[in-house]
N, C-alpha and C. Protein backbone atom coordinates (compact mmCIF):
# COMPACT_ATOMS: atom_id res chain seq x y z
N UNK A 1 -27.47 -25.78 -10.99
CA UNK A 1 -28.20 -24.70 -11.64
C UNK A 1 -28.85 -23.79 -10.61
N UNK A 2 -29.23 -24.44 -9.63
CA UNK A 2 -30.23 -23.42 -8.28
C UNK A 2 -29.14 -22.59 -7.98
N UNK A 3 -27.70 -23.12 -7.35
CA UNK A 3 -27.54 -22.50 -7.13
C UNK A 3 -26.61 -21.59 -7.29
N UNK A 4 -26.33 -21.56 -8.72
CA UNK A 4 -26.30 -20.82 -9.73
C UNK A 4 -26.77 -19.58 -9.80
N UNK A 5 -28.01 -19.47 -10.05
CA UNK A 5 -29.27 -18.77 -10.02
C UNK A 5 -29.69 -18.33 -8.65
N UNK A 6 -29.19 -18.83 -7.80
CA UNK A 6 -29.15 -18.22 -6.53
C UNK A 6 -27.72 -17.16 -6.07
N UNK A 7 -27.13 -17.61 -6.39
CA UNK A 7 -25.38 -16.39 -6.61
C UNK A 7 -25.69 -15.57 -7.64
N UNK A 8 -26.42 -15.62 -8.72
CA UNK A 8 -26.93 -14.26 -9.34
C UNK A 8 -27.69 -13.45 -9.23
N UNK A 9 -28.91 -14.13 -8.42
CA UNK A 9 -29.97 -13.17 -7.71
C UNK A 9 -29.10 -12.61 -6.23
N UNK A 10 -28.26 -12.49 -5.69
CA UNK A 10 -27.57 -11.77 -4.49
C UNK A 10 -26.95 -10.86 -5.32
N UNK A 11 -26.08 -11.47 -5.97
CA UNK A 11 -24.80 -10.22 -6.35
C UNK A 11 -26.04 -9.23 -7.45
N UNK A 12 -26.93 -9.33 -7.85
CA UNK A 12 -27.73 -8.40 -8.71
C UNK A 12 -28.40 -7.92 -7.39
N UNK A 13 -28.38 -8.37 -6.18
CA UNK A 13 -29.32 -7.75 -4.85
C UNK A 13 -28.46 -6.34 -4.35
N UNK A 14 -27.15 -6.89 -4.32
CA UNK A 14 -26.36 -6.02 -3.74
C UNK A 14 -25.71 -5.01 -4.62
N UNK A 15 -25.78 -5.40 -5.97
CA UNK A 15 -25.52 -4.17 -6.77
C UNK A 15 -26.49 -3.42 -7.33
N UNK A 16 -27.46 -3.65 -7.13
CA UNK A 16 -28.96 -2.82 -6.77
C UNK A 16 -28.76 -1.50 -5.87
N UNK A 17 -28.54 -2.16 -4.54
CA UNK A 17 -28.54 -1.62 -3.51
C UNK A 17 -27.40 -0.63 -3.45
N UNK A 18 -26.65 -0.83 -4.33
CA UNK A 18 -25.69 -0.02 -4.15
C UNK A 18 -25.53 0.89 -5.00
N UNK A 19 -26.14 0.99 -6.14
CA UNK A 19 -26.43 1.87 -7.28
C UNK A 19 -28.10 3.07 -6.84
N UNK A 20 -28.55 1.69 -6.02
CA UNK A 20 -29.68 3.11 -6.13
C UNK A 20 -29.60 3.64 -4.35
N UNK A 21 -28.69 3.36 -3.40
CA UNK A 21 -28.56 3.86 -2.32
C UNK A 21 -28.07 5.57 -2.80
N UNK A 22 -28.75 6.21 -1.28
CA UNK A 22 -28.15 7.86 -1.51
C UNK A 22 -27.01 7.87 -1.58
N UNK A 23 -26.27 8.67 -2.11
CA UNK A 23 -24.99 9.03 -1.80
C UNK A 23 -24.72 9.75 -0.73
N UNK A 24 -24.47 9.33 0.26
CA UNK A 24 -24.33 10.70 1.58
C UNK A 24 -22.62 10.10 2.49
N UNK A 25 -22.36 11.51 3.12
CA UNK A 25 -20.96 11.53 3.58
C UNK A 25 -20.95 12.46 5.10
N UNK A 26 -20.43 11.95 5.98
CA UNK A 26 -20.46 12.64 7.61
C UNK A 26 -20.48 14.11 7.43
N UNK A 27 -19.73 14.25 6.21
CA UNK A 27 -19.52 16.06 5.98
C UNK A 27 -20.74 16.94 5.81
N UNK A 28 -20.25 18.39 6.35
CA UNK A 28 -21.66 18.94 6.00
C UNK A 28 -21.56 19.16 4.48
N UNK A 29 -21.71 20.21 4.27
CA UNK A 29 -22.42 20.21 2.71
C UNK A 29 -20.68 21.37 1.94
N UNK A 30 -20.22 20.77 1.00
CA UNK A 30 -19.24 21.18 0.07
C UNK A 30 -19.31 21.83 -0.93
N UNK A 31 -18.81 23.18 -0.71
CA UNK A 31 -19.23 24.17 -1.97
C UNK A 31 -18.77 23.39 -3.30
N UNK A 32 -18.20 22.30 -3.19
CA UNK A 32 -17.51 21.62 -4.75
C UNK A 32 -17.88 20.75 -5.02
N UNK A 33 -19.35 19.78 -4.65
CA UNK A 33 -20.24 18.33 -4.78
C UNK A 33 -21.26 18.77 -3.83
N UNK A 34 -22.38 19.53 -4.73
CA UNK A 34 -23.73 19.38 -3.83
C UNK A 34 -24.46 18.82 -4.60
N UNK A 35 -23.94 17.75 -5.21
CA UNK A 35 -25.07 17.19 -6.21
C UNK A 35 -25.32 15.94 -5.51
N UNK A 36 -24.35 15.09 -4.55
CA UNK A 36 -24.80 13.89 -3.59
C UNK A 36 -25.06 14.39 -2.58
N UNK A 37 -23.97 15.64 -1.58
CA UNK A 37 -24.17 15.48 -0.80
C UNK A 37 -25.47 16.12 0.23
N UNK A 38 -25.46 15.95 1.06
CA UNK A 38 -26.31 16.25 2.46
C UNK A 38 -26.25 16.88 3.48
N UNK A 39 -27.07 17.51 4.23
CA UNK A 39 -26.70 18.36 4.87
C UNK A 39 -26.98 17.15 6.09
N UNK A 40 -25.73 17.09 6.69
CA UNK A 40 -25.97 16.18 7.86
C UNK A 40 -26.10 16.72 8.91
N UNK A 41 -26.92 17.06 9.43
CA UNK A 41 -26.78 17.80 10.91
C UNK A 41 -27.45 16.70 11.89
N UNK A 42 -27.34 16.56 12.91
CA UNK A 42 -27.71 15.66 14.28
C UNK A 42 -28.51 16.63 15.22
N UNK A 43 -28.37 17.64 14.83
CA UNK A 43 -29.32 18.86 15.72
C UNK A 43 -29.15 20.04 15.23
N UNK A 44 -29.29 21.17 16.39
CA UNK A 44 -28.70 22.55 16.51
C UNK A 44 -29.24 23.59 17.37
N UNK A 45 -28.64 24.82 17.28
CA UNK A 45 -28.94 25.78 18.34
C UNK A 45 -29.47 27.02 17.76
N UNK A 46 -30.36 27.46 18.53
CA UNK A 46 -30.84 28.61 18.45
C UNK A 46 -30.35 29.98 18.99
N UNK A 47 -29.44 30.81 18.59
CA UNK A 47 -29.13 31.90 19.69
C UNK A 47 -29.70 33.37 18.92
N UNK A 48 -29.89 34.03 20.29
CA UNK A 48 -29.82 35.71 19.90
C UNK A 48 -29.13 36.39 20.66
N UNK A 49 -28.49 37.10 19.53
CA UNK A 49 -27.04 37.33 20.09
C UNK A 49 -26.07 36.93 20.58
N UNK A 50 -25.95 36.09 20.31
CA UNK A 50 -25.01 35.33 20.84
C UNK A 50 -25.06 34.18 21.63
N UNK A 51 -26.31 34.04 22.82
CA UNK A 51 -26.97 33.82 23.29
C UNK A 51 -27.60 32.41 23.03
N UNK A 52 -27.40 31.13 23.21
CA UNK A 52 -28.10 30.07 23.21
C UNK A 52 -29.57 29.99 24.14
N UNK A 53 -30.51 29.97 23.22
CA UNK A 53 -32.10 30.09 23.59
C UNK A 53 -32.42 28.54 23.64
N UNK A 54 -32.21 28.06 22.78
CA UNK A 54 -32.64 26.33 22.65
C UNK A 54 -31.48 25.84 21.54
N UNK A 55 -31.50 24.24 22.40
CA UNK A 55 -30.75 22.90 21.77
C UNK A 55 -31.17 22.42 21.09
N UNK A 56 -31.05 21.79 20.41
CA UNK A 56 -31.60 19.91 19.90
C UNK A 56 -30.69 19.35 19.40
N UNK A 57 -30.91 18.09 20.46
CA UNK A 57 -29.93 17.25 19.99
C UNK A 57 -29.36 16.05 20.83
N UNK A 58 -29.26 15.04 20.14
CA UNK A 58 -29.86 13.67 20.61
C UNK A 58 -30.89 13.51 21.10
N UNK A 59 -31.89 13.67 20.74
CA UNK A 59 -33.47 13.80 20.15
C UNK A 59 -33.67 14.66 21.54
N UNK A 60 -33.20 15.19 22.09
CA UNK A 60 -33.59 16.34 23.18
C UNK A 60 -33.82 17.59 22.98
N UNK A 61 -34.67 18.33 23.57
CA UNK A 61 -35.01 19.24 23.22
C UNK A 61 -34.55 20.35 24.50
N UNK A 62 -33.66 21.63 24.92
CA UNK A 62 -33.55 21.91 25.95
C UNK A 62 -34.25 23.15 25.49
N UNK A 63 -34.24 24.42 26.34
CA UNK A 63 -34.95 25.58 25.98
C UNK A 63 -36.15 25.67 25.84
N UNK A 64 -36.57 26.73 25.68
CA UNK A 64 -37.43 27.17 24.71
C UNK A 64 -38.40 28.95 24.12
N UNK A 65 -38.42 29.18 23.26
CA UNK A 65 -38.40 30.39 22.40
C UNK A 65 -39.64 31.20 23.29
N UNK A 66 -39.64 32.41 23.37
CA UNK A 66 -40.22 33.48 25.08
C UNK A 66 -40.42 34.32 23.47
N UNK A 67 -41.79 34.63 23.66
CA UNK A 67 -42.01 36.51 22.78
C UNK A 67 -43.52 36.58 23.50
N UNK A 68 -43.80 38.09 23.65
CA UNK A 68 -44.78 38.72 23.92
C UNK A 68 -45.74 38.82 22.96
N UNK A 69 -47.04 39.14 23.12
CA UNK A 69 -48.28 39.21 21.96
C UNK A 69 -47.85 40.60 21.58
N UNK A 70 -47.88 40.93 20.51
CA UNK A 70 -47.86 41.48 19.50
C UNK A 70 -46.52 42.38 19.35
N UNK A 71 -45.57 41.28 19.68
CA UNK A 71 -43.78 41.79 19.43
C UNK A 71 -43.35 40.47 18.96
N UNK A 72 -42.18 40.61 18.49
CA UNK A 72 -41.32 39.70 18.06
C UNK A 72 -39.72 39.80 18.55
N UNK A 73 -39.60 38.65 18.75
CA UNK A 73 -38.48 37.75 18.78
C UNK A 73 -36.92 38.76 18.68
N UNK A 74 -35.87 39.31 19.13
CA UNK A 74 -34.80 39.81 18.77
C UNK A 74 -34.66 39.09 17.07
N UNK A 75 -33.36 39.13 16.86
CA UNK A 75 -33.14 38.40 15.55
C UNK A 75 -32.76 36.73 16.10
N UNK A 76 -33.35 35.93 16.07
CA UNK A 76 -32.38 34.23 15.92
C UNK A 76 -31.95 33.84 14.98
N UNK A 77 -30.22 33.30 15.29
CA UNK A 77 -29.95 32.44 14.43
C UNK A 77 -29.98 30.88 14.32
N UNK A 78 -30.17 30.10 13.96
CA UNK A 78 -30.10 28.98 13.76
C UNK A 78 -28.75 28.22 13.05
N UNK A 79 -28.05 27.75 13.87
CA UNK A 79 -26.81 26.80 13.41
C UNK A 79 -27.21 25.60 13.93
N UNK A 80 -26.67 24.33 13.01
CA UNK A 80 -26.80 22.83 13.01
C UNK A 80 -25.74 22.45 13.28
N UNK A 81 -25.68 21.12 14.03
CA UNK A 81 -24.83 20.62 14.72
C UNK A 81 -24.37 19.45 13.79
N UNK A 82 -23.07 18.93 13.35
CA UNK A 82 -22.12 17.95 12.44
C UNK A 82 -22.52 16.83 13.29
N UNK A 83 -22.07 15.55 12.70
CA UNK A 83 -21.97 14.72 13.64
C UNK A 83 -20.60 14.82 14.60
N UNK A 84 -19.59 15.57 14.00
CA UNK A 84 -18.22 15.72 14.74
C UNK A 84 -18.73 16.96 15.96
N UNK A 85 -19.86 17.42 16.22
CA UNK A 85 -20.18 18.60 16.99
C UNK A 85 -19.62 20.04 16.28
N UNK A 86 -19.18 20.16 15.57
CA UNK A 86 -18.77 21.33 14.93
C UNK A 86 -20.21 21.68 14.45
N UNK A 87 -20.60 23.34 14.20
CA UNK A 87 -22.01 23.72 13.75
C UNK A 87 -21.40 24.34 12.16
N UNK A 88 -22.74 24.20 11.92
CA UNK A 88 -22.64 24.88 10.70
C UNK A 88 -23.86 25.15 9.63
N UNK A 89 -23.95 25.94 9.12
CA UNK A 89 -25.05 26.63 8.07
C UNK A 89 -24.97 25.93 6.37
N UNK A 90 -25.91 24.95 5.94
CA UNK A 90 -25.53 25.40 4.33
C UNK A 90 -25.56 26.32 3.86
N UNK A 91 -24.11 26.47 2.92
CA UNK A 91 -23.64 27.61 2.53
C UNK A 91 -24.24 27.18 0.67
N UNK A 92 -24.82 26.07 0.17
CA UNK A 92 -25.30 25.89 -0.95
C UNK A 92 -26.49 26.84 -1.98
N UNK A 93 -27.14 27.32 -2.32
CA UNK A 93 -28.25 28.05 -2.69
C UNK A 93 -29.43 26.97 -2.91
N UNK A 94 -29.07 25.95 -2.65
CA UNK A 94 -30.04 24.57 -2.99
C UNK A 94 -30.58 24.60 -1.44
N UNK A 95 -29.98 24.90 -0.43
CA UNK A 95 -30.54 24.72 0.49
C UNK A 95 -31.39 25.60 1.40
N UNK A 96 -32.19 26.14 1.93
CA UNK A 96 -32.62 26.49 2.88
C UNK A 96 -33.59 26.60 4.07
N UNK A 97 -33.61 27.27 5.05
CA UNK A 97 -34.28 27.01 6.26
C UNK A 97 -36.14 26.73 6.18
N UNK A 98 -36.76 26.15 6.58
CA UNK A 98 -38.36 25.89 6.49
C UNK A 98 -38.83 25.16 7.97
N UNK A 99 -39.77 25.50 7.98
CA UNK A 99 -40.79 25.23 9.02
C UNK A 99 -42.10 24.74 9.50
N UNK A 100 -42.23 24.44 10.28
CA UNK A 100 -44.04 24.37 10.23
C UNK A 100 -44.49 24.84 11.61
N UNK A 101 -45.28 25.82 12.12
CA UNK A 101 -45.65 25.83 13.19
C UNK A 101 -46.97 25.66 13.25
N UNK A 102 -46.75 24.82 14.69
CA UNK A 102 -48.17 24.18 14.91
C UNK A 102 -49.72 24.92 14.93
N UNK A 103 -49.24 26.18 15.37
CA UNK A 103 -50.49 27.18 15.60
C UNK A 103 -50.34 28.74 15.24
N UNK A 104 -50.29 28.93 13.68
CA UNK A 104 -49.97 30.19 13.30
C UNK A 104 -50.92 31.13 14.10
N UNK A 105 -51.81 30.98 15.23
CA UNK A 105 -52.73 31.80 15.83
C UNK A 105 -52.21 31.91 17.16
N UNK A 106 -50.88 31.43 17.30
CA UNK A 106 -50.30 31.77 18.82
C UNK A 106 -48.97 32.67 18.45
N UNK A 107 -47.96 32.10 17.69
CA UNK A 107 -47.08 32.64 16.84
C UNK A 107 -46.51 32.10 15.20
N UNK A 108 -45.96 33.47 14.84
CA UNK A 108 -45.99 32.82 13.33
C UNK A 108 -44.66 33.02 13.19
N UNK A 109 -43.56 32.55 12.30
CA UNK A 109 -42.13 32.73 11.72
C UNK A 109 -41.86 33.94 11.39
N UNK A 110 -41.27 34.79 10.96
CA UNK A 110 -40.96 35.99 9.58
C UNK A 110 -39.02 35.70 9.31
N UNK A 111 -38.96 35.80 8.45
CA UNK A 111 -37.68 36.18 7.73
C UNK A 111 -37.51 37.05 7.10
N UNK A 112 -36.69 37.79 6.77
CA UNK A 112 -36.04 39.02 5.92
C UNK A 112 -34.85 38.72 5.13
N UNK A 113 -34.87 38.61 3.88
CA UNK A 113 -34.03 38.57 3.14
C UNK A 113 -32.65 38.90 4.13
N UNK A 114 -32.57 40.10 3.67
CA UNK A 114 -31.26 41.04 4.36
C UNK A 114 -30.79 40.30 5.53
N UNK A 115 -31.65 39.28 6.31
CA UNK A 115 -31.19 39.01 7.69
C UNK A 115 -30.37 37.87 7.58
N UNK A 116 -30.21 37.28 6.59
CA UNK A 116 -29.83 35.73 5.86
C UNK A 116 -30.88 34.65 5.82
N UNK A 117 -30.65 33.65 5.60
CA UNK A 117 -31.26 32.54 5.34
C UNK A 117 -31.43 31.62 6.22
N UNK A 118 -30.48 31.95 7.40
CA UNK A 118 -30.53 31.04 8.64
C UNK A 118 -30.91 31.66 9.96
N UNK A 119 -31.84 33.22 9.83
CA UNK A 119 -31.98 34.20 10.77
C UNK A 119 -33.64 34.17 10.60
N UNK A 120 -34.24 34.62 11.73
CA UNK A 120 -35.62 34.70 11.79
C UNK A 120 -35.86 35.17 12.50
N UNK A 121 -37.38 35.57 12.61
CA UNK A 121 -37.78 35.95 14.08
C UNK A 121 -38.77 35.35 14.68
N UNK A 122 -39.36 35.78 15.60
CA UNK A 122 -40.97 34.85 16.30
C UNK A 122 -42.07 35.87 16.26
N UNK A 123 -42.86 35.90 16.28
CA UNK A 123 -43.77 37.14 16.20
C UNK A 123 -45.03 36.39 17.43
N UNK A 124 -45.30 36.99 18.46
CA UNK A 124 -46.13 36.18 19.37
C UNK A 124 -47.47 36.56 18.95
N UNK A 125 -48.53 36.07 18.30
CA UNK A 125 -50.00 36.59 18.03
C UNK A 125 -50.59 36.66 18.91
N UNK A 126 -51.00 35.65 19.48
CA UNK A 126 -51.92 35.53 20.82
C UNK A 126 -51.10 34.75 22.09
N UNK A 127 -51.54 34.91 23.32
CA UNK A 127 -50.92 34.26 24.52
C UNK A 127 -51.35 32.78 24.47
N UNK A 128 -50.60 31.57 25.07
CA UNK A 128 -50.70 30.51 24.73
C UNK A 128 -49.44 29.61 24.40
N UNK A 129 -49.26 28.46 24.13
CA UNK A 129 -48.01 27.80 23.48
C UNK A 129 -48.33 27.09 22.21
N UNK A 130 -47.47 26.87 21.41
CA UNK A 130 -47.22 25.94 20.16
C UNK A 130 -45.91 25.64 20.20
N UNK A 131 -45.46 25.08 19.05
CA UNK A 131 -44.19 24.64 18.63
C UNK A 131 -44.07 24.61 17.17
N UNK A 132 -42.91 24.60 16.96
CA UNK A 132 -42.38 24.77 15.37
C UNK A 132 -41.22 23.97 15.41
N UNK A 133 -41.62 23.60 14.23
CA UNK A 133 -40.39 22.14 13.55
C UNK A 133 -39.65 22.76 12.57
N UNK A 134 -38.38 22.80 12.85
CA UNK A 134 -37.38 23.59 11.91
C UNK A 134 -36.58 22.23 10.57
N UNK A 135 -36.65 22.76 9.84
CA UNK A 135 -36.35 21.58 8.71
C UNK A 135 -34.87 22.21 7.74
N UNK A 136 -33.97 21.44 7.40
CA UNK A 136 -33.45 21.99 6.11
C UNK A 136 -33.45 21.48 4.94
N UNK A 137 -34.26 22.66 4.28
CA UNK A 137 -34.26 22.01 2.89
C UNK A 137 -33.77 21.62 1.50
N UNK A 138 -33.67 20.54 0.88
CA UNK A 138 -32.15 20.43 0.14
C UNK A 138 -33.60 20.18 -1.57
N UNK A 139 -33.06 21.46 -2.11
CA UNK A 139 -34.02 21.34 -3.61
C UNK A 139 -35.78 20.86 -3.35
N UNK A 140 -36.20 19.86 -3.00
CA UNK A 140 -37.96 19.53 -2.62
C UNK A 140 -37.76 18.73 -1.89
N UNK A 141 -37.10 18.28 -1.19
CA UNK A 141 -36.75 17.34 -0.05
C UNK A 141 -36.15 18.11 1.42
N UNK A 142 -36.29 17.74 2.39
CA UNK A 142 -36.06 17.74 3.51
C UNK A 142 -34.46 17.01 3.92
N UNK A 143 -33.37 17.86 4.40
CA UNK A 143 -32.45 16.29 4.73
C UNK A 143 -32.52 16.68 5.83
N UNK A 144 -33.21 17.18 6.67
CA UNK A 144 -33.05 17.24 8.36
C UNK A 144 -34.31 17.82 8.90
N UNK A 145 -34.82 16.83 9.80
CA UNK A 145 -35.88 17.40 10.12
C UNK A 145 -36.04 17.19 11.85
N UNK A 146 -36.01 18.48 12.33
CA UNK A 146 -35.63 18.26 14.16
C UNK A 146 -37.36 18.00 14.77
N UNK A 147 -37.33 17.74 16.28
CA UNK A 147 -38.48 17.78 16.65
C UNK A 147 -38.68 19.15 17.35
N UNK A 148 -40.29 19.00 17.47
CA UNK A 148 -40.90 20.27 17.99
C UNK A 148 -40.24 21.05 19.07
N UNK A 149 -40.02 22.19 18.65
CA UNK A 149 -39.37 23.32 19.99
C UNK A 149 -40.69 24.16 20.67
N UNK A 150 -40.77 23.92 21.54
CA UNK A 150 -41.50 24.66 22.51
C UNK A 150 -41.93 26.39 22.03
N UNK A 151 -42.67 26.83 21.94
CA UNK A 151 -42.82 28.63 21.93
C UNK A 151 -43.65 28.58 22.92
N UNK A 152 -43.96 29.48 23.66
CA UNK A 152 -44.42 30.04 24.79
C UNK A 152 -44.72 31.70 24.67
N UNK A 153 -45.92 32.22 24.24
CA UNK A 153 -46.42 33.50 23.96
C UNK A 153 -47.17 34.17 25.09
N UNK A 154 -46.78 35.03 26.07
CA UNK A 154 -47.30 36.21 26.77
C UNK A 154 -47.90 37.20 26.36
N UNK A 155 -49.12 37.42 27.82
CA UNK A 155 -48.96 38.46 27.54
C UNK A 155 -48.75 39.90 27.68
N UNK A 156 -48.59 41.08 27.26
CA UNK A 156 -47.79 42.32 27.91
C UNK A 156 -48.05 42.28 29.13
């Protein structure tokens, strides 16, 4: 009878676990199932113009983001890195770009519609450094969240 009752408490352990685990897949995100999947990214890059400003990735951080007090930033884009190294943007409407910077009194974010969803700028307030944590957001959840990138604000 134990152990009985012991082979039914596992197989009810593991089909637990397997009913209420996420659904997630190496792929980035599929215009035809965004209802499991995830935006998997392992990092990504920052460029303007073309231009790689900062990395992340394998918890490294290379670069880092240069604006003057009271100018901003060219345009940056932000692409995420696959686990296969291929980059890429969710292309979902469930998803998009968010942030937190550490010291909106050194520099603050801005976005513009028109510029897309994965474009921004830096706006330098005062001289000094902070950092900002770039996140992507999937509906009220987070599925990627990088570490702090360096900003560095001058001044004229």
């Amino acid at each position: 009878m134990l152990k009985s009752t012991f082979q039914f408490l596992a197989l009810f352990f593991i089909v637990t676990l397997f009913l209420v685990g996420c659904s997630k897949d190496n792929n980035p995100v599929s215009e035809n199932d965004t209802d499991h999947n995830h935006a998997e990214a392992v990092g990504f890059v920052i460029t303007s113009s073309g231009v790689e400003v900062v990395r992340y990735q394998e918890g490294q951080v290379t670069g880092s983001i240069q604006v003057v007090v009271a100018e901003m930033t060219a345009l940056l884009t932000i692409s995420f890195i696959a686990e296969d190294g291929d980059f890429f943007q969710p292309n979902d409407d469930d998803y998009k770009l968010d942030w937190q910077v550490s010291d909106t009194g050194i520099a603050d974010v801005h976005q513009h519609e028109e510029d897309g969803k994965w474009r921004f700028h830096i706006e330098g307030v005062s001289a000094g450094a902070t950092t900002i944590v770039f996140k992507i957001l999937h509906g009220d959840h987070a599925d990627f969240v990088a570490q702090a990138i360096p900003v560095e604000v001058t001044k004229p």
